[in-house]
Protein backbone atom coordinates (compact mmCIF):
# COMPACT_ATOMS: atom_id res chain seq x y z
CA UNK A 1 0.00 0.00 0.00
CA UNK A 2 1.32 3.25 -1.07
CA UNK A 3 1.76 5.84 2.40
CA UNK A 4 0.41 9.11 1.25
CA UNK A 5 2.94 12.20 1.84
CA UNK A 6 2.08 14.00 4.61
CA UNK A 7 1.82 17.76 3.67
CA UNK A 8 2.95 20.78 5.77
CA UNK A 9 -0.10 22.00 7.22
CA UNK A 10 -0.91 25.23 8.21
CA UNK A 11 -0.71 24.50 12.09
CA UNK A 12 2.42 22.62 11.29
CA UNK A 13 3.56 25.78 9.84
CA UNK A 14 3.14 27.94 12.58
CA UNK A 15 4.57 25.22 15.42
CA UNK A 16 7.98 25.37 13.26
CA UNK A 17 8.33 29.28 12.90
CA UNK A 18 7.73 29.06 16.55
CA UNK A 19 10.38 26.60 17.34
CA UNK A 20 12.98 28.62 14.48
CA UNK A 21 12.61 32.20 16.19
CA UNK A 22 13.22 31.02 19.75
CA UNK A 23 16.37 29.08 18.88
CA UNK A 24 17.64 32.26 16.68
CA UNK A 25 20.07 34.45 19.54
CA UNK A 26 18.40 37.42 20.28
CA UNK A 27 15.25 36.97 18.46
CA UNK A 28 13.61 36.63 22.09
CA UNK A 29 14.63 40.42 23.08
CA UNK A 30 12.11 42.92 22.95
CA UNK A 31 13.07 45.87 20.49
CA UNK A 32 14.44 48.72 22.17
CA UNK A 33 13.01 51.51 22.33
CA UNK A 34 14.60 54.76 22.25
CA UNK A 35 14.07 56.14 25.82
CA UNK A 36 15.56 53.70 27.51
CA UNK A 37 17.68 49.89 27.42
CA UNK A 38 15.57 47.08 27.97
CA UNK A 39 17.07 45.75 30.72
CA UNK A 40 13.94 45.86 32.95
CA UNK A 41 11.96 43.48 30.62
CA UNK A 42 15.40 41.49 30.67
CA UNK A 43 15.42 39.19 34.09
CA UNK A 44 19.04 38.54 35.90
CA UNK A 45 20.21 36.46 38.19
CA UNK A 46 21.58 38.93 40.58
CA UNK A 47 20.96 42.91 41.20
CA UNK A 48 24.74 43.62 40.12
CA UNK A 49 24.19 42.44 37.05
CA UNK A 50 20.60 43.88 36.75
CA UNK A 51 22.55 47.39 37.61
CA UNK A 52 25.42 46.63 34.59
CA UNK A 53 22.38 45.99 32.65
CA UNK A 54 20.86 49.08 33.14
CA UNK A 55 23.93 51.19 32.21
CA UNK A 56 24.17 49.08 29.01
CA UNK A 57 27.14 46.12 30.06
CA UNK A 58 25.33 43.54 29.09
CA UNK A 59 28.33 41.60 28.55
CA UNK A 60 26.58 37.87 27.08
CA UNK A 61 23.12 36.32 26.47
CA UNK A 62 23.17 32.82 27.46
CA UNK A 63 20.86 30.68 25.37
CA UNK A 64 17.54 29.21 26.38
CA UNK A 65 17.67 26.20 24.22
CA UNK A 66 18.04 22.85 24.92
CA UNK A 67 20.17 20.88 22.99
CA UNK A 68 23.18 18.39 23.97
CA UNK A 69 25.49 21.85 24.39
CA UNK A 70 25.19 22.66 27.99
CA UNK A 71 25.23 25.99 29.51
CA UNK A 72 28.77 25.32 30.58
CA UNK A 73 30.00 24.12 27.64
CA UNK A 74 28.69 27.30 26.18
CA UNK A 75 30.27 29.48 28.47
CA UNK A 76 34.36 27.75 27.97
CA UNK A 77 33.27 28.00 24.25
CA UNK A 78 33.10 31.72 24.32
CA UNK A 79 36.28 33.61 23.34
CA UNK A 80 36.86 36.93 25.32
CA UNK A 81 39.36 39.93 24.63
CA UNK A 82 43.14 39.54 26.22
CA UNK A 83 42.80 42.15 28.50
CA UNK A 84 39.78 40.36 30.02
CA UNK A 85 41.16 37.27 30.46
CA UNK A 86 44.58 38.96 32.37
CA UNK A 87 42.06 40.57 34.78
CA UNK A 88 40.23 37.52 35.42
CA UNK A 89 43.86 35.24 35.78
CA UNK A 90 44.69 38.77 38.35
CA UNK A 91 42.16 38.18 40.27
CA UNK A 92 41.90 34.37 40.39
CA UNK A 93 45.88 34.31 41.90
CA UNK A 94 45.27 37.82 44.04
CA UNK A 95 42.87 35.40 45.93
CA UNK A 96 44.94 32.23 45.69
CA UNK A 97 47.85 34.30 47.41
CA UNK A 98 45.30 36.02 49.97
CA UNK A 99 44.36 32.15 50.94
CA UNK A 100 47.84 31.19 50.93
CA UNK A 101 48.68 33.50 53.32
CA UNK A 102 46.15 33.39 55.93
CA UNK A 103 47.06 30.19 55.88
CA UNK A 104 50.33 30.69 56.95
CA UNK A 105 49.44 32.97 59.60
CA UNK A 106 46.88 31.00 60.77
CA UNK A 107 49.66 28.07 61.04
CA UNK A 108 52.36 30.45 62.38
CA UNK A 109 50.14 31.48 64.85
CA UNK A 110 49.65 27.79 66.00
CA UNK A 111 52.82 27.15 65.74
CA UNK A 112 53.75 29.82 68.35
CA UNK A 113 51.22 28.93 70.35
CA UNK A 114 52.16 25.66 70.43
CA UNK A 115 55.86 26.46 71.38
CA UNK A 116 55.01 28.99 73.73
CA UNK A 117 52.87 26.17 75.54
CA UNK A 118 55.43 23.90 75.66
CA UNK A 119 58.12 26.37 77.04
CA UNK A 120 55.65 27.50 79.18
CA UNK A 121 55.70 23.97 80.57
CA UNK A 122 59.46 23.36 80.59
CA UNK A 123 60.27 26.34 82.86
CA UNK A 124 57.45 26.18 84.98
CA UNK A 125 57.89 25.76 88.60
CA UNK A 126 56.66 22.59 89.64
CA UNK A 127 55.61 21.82 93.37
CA UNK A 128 56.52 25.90 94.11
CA UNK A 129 54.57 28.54 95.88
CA UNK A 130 57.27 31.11 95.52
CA UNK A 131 55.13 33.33 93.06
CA UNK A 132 52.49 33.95 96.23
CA UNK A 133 56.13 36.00 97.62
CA UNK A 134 56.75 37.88 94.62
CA UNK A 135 55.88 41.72 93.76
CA UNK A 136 55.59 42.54 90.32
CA UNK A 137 57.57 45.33 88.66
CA UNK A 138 57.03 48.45 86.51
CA UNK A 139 57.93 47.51 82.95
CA UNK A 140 61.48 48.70 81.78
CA UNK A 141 62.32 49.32 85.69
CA UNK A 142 65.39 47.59 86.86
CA UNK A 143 64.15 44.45 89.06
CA UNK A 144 65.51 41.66 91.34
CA UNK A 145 65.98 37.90 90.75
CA UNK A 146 66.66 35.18 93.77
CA UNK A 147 68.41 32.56 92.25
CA UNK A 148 68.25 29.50 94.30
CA UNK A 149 70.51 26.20 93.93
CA UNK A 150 70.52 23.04 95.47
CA UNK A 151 73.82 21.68 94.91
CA UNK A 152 73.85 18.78 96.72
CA UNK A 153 72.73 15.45 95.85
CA UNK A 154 71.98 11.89 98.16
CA UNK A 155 75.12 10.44 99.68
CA UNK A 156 77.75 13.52 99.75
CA UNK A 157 79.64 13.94 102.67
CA UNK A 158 78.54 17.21 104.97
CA UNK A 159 75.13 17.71 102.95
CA UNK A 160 72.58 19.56 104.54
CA UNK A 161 68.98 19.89 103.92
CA UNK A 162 67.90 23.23 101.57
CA UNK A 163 69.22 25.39 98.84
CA UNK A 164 73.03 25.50 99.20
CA UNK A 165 74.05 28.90 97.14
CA UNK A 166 71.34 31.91 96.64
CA UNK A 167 72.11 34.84 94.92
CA UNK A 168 70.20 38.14 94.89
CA UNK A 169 70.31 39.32 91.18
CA UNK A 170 69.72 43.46 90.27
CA UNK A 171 69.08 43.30 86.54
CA UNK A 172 68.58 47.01 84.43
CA UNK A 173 67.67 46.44 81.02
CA UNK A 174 67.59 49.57 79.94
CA UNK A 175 71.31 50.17 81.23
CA UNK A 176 72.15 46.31 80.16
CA UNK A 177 73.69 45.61 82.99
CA UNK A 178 73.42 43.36 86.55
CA UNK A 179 75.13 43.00 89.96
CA UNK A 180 74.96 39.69 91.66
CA UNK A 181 74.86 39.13 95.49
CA UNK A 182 76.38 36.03 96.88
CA UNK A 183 74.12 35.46 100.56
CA UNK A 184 75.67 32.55 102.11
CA UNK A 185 73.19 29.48 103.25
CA UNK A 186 74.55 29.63 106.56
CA UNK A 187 73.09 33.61 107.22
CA UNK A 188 70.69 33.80 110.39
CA UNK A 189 66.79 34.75 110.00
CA UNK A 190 63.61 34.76 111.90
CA UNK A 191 61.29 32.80 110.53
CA UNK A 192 57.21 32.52 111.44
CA UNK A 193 57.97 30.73 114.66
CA UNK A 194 60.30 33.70 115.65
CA UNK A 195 63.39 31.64 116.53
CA UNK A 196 66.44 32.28 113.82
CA UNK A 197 67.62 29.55 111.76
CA UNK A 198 70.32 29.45 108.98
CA UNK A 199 68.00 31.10 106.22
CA UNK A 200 68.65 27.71 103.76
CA UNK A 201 65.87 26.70 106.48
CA UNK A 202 63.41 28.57 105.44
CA UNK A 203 62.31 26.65 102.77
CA UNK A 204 62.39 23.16 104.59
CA UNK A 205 60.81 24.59 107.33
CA UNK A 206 58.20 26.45 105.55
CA UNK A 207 58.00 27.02 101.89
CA UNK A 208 59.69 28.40 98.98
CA UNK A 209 57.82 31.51 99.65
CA UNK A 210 59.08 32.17 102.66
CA UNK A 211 62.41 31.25 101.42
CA UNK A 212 61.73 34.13 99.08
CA UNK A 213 60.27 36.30 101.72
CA UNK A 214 63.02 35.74 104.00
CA UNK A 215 65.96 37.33 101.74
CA UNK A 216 63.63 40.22 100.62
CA UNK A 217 63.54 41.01 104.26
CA UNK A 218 67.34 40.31 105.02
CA UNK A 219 67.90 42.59 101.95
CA UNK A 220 65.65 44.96 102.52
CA UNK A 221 64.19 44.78 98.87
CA UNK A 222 61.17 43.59 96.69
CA UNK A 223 62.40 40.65 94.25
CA UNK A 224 59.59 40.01 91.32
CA UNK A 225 61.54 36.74 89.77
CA UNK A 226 62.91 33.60 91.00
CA UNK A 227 65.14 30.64 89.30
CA UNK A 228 65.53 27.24 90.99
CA UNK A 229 68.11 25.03 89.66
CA UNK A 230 69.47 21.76 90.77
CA UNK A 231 72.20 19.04 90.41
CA UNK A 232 71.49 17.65 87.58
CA UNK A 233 69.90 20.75 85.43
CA UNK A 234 72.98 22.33 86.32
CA UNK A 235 74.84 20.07 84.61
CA UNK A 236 72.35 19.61 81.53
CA UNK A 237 71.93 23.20 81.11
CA UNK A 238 76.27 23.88 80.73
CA UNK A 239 75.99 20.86 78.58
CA UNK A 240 73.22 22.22 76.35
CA UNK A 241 75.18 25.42 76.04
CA UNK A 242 78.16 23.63 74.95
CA UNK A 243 80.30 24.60 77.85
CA UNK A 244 80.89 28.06 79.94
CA UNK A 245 84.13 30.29 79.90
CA UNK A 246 85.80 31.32 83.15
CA UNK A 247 88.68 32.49 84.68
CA UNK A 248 89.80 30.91 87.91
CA UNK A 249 92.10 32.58 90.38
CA UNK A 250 92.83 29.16 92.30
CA UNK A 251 92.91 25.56 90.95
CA UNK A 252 90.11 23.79 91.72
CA UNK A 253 90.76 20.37 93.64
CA UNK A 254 88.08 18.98 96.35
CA UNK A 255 87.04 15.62 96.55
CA UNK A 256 84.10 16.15 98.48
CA UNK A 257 82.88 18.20 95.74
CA UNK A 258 83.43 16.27 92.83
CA UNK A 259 86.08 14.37 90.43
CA UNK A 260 86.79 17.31 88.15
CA UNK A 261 90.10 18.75 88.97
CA UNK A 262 90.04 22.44 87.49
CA UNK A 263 93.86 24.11 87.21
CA UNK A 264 94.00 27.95 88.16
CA UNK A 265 93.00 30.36 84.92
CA UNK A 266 90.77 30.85 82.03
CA UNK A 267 88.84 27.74 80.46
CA UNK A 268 85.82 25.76 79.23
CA UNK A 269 84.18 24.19 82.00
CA UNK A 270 81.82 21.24 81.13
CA UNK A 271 78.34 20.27 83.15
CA UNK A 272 80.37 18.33 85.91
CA UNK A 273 83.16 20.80 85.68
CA UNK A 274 80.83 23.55 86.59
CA UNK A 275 78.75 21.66 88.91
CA UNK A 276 82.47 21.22 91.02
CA UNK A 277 83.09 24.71 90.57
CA UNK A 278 79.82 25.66 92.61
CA UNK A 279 80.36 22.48 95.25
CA UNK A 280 84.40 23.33 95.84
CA UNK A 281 85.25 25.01 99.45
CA UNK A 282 88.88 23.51 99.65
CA UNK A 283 90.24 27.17 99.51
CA UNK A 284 92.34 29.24 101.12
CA UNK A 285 89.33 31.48 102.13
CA UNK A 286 86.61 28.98 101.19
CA UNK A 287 83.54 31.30 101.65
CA UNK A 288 85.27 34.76 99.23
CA UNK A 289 86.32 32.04 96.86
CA UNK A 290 83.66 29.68 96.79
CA UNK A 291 81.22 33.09 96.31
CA UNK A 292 83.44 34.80 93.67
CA UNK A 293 83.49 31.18 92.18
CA UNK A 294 79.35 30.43 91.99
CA UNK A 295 79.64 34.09 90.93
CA UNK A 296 81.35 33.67 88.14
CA UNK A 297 79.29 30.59 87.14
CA UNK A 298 76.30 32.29 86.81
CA UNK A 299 77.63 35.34 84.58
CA UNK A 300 79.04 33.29 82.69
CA UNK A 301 75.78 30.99 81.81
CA UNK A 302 73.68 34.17 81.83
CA UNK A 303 75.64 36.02 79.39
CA UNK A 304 75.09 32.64 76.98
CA UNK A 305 71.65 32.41 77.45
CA UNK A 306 71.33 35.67 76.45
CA UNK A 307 73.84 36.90 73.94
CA UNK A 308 71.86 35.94 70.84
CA UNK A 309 68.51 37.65 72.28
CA UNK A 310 65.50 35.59 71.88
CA UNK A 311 66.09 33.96 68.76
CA UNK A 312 68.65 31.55 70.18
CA UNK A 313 66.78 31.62 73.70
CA UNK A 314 64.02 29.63 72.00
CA UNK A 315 65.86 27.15 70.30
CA UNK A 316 67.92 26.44 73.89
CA UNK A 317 64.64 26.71 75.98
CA UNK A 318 63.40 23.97 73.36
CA UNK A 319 66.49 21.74 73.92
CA UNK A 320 66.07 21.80 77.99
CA UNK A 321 64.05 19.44 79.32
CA UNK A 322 63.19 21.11 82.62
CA UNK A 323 67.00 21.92 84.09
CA UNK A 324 65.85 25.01 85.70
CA UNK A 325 62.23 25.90 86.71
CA UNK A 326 60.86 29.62 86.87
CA UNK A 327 58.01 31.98 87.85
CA UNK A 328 58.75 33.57 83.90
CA UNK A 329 56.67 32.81 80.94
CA UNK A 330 58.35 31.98 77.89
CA UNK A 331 57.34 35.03 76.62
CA UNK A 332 58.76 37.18 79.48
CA UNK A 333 62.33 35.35 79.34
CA UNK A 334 62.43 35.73 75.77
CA UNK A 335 61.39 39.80 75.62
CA UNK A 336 64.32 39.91 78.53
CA UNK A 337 66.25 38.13 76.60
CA UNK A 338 65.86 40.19 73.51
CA UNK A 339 66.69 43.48 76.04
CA UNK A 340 69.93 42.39 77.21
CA UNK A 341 71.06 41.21 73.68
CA UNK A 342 74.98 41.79 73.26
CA UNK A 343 75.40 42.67 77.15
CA UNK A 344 79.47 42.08 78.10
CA UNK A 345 81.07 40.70 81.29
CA UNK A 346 82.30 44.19 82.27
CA UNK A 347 78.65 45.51 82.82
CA UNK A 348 77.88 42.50 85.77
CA UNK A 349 79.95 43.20 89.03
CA UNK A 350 79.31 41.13 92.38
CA UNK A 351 79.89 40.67 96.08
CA UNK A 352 79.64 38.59 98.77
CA UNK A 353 77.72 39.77 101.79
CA UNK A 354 79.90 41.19 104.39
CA UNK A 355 80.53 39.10 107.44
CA UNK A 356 82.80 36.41 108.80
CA UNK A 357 82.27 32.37 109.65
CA UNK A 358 81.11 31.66 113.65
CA UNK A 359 79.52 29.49 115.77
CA UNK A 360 76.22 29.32 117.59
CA UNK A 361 75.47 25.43 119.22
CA UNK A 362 78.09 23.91 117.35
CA UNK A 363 77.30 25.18 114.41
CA UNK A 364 79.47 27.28 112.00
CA UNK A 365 76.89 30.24 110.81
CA UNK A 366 77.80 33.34 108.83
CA UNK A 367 77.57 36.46 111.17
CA UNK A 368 76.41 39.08 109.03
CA UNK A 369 78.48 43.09 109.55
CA UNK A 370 75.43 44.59 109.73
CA UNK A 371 76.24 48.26 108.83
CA UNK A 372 78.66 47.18 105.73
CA UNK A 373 75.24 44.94 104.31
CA UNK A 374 73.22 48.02 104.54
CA UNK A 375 75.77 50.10 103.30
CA UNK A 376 76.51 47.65 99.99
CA UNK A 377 72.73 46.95 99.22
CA UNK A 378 72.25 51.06 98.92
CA UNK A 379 74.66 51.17 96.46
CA UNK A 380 73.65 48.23 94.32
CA UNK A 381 69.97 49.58 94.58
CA UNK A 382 70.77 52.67 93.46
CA UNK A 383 72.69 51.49 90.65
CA UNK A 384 76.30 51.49 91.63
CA UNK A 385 78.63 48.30 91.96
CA UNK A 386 78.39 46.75 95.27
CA UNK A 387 81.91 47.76 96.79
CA UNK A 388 83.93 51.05 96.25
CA UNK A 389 86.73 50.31 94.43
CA UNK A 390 89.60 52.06 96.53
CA UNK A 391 93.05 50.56 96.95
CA UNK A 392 93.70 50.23 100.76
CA UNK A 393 97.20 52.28 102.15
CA UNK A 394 99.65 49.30 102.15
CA UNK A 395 103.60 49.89 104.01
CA UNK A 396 106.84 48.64 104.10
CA UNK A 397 106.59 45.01 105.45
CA UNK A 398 110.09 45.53 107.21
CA UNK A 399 108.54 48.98 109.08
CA UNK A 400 106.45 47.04 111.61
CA UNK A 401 106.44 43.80 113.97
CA UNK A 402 104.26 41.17 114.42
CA UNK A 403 103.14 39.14 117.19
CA UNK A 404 101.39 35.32 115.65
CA UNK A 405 98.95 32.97 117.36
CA UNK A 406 97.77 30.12 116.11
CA UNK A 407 93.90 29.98 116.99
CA UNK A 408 92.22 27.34 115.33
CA UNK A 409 94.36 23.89 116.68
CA UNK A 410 96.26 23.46 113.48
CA UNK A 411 99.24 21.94 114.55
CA UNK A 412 102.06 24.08 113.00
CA UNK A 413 100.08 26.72 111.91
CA UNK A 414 102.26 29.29 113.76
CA UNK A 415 105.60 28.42 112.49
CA UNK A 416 104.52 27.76 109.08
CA UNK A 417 103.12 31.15 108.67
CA UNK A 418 105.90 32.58 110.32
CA UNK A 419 108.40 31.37 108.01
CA UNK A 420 106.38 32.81 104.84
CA UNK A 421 105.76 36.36 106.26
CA UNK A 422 109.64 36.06 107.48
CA UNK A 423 110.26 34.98 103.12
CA UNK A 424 108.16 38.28 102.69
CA UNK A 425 110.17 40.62 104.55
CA UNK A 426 108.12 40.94 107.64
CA UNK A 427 109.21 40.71 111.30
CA UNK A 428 107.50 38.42 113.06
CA UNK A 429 108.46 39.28 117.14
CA UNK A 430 106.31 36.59 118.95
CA UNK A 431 104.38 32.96 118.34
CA UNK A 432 102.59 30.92 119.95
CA UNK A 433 99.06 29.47 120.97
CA UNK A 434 95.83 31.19 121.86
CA UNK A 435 94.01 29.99 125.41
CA UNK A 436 91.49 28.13 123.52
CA UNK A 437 91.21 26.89 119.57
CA UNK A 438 87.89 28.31 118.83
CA UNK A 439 88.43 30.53 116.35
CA UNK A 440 87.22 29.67 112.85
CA UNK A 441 88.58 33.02 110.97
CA UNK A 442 91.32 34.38 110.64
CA UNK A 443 92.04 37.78 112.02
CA UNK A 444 94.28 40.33 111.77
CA UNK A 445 93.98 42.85 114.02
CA UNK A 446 95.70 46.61 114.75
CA UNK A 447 95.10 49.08 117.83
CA UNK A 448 94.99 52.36 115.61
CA UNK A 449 94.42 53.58 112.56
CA UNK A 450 97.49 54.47 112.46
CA UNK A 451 98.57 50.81 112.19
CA UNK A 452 95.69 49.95 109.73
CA UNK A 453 98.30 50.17 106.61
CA UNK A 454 100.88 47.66 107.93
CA UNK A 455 97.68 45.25 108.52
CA UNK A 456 96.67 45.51 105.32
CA UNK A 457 99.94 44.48 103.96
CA UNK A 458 100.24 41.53 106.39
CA UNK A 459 96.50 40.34 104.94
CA UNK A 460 97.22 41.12 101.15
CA UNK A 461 100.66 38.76 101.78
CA UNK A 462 98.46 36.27 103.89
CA UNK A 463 95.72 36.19 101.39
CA UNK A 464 92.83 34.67 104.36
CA UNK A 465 91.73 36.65 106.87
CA UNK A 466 89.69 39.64 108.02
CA UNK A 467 90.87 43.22 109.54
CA UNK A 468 89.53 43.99 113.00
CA UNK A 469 90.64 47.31 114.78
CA UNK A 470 90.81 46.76 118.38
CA UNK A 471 88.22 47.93 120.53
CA UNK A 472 90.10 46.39 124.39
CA UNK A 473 89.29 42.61 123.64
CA UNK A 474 92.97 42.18 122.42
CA UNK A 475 96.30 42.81 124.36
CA UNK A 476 99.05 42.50 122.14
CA UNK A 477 102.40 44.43 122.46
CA UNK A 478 103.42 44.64 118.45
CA UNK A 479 102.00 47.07 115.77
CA UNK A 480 100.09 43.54 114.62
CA UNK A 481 98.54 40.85 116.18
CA UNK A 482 97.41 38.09 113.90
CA UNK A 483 95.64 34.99 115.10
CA UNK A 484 95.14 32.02 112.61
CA UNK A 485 92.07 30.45 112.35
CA UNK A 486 90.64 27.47 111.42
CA UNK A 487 89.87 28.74 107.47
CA UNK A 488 93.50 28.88 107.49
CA UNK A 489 95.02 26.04 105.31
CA UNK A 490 98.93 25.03 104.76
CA UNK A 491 99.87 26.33 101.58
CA UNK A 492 100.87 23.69 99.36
């Protein structure tokens, strides 16, 4: 059967005009008019574009019909000018960077954070209430620092219970510079119960913050900061620094203090080295040497910690594993740090706190000279070093005579020291014993002042001792009456 050919009707007509004008581009736009742009009879996506519209930036019609070319396929088809493509690459890395970089921040910041918390936990003080004791300080005023060691460790002969060196530390950042006060363990307090102890006591007895409170007191001064280091982080800390420079004016050779034997002059101590260095009494004068020794220990591991300002504090702090513990935050340490960057060994001076070695119930305890201590800590808190440097009158040691005692039991202690003033040039007119040995220092002792030079040349040539002007407790018919104590040690 033959199919008959369909014809184009007239409603078949009109369907495909239809379909032809709304797949032509454009053919959908009303015609403008000449008033105005047709973009209100146009509808957009967004009111920006509505706006560019209106002003006549229509940049792009996309097409309404349907087909297998998709609207984004359309779109990566199109072909704009160069210069709009260079704005549109701008803007895509402007905001690539701007990611990239809050990014970083946002990691630095965590980063810091992160360090800062564990610092924060390496040089915290652990089982402390010394920060209850502390007073806080005016930024950029100069402040004070107890430093507080415990030297000894389970086992050593003559240990005691407590800190066994504390030093009161002045430090001016502004002026870059510090003093350091050596306060012996042995010094007498009052503590809560009102009964004096040796102020190492204070601590065992109490707390660290009356440990804290008790040198303020004895000082007369407000400390904001305190360091506790022991044993062990001694040593760690030297080690981490790679050693410590310092210049010795005695060997160093005690037993009881460790194995390390340390010859007289300048070198690189090690952690043990430097722990025997702070232990080592087996002096001539033990307590000057031992202080002017634990002195120099802690310039000289001070000045390392902070001669590359806080850029190397952070990487050492980050090393340590807890070998000191502090009332600082990391951030503190490191902005003091950062202030006393480059600071030499010339600006720190020291003393020991005046006073001589005694006994109270068989104990030897450090009686303090009262007026010299408040004399010193008014200089240092004014600024100045602790001591005036003056040279003391010295005299012909053939001008004057000497009478010797030996009053601390050493057997020979007399005649040996009589044959190396007689070496020196002195004259030596009498020796012999005192009534009773009880004398742990050595004295040297004159009736005038008058007299004072030629004792001060018998103690420079002595090198131990301590000058006492008579007051009537001495009878003596020479210019100078020495008596040998028991600090007094045969010279080798």
């Amino acid at each position: 059967m033959v199919r008959k050919r369909k014809d184009i009707t007239q409603i078949n007509s009109k369907l495909t005009s239809r379909r032809m004008r709304s797949a032509t581009l454009g053919t959908h736009v009303p015609k403008v008019r000449p008033a105005h742009m047709n973009a209100d009879q146009v509808g957009f996506s967004s009111p920006r574009r509505q706006k560019r519209a209106q002003r006549g930036y229509v940049n792009n019609v996309m097409p309404s019909a349907q087909g297998p070319r998709s609207r984004t396929g359309y779109a990566r088809g199109l072909e704009f000018s160069p210069g709009v493509k260079r704005r549109t690459l701008a803007k895509r890395v402007g905001i690539a960077v701007a990611v990239v970089a809050v990014l970083a921040a946002v990691a630095y910041g965590v980063g810091s954070f992160t360090l800062m918390g564990n610092l924060n936990g390496k040089l915290e003080l652990k089982d402390s209430d010394a920060a209850k004791a502390l007073t806080a300080v005016k930024s950029g005023d100069p402040f004070y620092t107890l430093v507080v060691a415990e030297l000894d460790t389970p086992g050593m002969p003559n240990s005691a219970e407590g800190p066994d060196a504390l030093a009161l530390v002045r430090t001016d950042s502004s002026g870059k510079n510090a003093c350091i006060i050596s306060i012996p363990a042995d010094v007498q307090v009052s503590l809560k119960d009102g009964k004096y102890y040796p102020i190492r006591q204070a601590s065992v007895r109490e707390s660290d913050a009356s440990l804290v409170s008790a040198v303020a007191n004895f000082a007369d001064v407000k400390i904001s900061h305190v360091v506790k280091v022991d044993a062990a982080g001694l040593v760690q800390l030297v080690d981490t620094l790679g050693g410590v420079d310092v210049d010795l004016s005695e060997e160093v050779d005690d037993p009881n203090a460790g194995s390390v034997y340390l010859p007289a002059g300048s070198q690189t101590l090690t952690g043990e080295g430097a722990l025997t260095l702070a232990r080592a009494t087996n002096f001539e004068s033990p307590r000057q040497t031992q202080a002017e020794n634990q002195r120099k220990l802690l310039e000289a591991v001070s000045l390392r910690m902070v001669s590359g300002g806080k850029s190397s504090l952070v990487g050492l702090l980050d090393q340590l594993q807890g070998a000191f513990g502090t009332d600082m935050g990391s951030s503190d340490a490191l902005s003091l740090a950062e202030g006393l960057k480059g600071m030499s060994a010339d600006s720190v001076t020291g003393a020991l706190v005046p006073g001589y070695v005694t006994q109270s119930d068989g104990q030897d305890v450090f009686a303090v000279s009262n007026s010299s201590w408040s004399e010193m800590m008014d200089r240092v808190d004014s600024g100045q070093e602790p001591t005036e440097q003056t040279q003391a009158a010295t005299t012909d040691p053939g001008s004057f005579t000497i009478t010797l005692k030996n009053g601390g039991g050493i057997t020979g202690a007399a005649a040996s020291m009589e044959s190396t003033l007689a070496s020196k040039g002195f004259k030596v007119s009498e020796t012999g014993n005192t009534d009773t040995s009880v004398y742990n220092e050595t004295l040297v002792i004159y009736n005038t002042s008058d007299a004072q030079p030629a004792a001060q040349t018998v103690l420079d040539a002595m090198g131990v001792g301590r000058l006492v002007q008579n007051t009537g407790a001495y009878s003596f018919g020479t210019d100078v009456l020495v008596i040998l104590g028991k600090d007094w040690k045969p010279s080798s």
